[in-house]
Protein backbone atom coordinates (compact mmCIF):
# COMPACT_ATOMS: atom_id res chain seq x y z
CA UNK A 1 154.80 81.45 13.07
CA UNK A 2 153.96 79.96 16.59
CA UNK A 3 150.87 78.80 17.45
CA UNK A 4 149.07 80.75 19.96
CA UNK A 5 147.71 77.28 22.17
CA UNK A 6 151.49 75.89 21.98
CA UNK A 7 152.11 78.39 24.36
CA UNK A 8 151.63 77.30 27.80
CA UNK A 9 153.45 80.69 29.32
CA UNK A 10 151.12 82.61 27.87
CA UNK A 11 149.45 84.82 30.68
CA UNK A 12 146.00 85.72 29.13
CA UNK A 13 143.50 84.45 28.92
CA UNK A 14 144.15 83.36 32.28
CA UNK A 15 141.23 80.86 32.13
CA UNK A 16 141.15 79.37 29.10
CA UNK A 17 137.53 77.82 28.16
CA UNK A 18 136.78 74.08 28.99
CA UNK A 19 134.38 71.95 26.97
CA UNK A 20 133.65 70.13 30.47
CA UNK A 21 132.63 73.37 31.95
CA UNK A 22 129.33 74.29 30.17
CA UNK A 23 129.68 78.19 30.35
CA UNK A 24 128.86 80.74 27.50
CA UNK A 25 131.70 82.53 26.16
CA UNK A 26 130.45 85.63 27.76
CA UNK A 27 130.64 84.04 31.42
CA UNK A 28 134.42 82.90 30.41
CA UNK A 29 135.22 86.72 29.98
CA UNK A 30 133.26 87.80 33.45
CA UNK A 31 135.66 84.81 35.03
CA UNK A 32 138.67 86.15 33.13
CA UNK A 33 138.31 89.82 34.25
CA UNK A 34 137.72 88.55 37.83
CA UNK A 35 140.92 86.56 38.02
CA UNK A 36 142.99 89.82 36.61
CA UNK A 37 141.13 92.23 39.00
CA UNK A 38 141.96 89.31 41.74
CA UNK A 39 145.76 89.07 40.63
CA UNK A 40 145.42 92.97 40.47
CA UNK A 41 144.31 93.72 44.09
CA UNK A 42 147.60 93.38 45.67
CA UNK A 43 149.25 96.37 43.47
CA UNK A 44 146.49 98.78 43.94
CA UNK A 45 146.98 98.07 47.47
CA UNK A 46 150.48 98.94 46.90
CA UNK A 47 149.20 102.08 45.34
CA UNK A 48 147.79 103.08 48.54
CA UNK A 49 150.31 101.90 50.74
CA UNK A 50 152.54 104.09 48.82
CA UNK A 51 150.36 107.79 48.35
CA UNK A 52 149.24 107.05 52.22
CA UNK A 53 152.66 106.74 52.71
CA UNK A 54 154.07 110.37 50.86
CA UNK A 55 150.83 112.10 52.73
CA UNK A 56 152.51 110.97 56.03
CA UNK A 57 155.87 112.24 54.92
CA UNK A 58 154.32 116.06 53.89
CA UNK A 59 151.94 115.51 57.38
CA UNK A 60 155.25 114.81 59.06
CA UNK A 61 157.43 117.57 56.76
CA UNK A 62 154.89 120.26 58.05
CA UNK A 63 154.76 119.06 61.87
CA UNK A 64 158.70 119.17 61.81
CA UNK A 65 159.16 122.79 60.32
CA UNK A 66 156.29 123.97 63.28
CA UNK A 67 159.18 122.90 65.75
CA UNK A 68 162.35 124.25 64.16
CA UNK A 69 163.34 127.67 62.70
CA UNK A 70 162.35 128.43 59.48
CA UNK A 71 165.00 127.33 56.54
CA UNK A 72 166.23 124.69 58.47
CA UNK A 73 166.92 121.61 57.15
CA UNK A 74 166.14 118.55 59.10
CA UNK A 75 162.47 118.53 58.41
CA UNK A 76 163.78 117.92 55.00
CA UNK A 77 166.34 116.04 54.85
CA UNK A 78 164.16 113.45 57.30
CA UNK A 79 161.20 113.58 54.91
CA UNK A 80 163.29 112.77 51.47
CA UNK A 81 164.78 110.07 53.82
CA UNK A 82 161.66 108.29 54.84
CA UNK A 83 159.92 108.85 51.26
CA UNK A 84 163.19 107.39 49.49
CA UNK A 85 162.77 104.07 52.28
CA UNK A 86 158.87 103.98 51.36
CA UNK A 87 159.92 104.11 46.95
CA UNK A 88 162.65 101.18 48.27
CA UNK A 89 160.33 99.16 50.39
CA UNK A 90 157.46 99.40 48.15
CA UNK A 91 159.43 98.53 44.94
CA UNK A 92 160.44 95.70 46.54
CA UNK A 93 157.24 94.10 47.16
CA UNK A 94 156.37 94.78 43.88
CA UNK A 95 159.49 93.36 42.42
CA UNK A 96 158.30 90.21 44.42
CA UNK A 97 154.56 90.38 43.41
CA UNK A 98 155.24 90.57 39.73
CA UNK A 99 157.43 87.42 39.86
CA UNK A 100 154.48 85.65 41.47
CA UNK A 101 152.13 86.44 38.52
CA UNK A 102 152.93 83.53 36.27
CA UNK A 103 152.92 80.93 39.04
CA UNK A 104 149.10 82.46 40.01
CA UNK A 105 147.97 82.08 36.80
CA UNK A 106 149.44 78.56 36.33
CA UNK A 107 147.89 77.70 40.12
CA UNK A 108 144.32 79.29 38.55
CA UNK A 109 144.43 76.95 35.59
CA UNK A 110 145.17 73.67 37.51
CA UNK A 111 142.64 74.83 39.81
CA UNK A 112 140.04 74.65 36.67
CA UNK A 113 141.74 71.47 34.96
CA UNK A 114 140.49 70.04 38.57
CA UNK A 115 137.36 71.34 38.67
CA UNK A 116 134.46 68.69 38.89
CA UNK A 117 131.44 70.69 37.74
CA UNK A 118 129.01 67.56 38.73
């Protein structure tokens, strides 16, 4: 069975307590749940990039079928296009964001190997 501090790619605990650092265990969590919620931020901005996005589309769906006779189709055929562009465009940042995860956490831990408290 592996030893769980011979694994390096481990993601959490993202920082991982330092004897130099004299913090109380309790403080080391606070720090921990700050650097997910700061890793996090990006996504939930996705989040809203994404619902903002789908309200504009049903905003847009509804402005369209004022202008054209009822059953027609353009209104929704334009509004499954540009939600369908948002899922692809959106997916793709967060295709790019979750590959950026490890190297943040590994950037956050040489940043506290460096850190001088005195």
């Amino acid at each position: 069975m592996k030893d769980k501090k011979a694994t390096p790619d481990r993601l959490w605990p993202i920082l991982i307590p330092d004897a130099r650092i004299p913090l109380p265990p309790a403080a080391w969590v606070v720090l921990n749940i700050v650097a997910a919620l700061t890793i996090s931020i990006p996504f939930v901005v996705i989040v809203a990039f994404l619902s903002g996005g789908l309200w504009l589309a049903n905003e847009m769906r509804d402005l369209l079928e004022v202008h054209f006779a009822a059953g027609a189709q353009l209104p929704l055929i334009a509004t499954n296009v540009l939600k369908l562009l948002l899922l692809a465009i959106t997916g793709r940042i967060a295709d790019i964001l979750v590959s950026c995860i490890p190297h943040l956490v590994h950037e956050a831990r040489e940043g506290l190997k460096n850190f001088d408290p005195f």
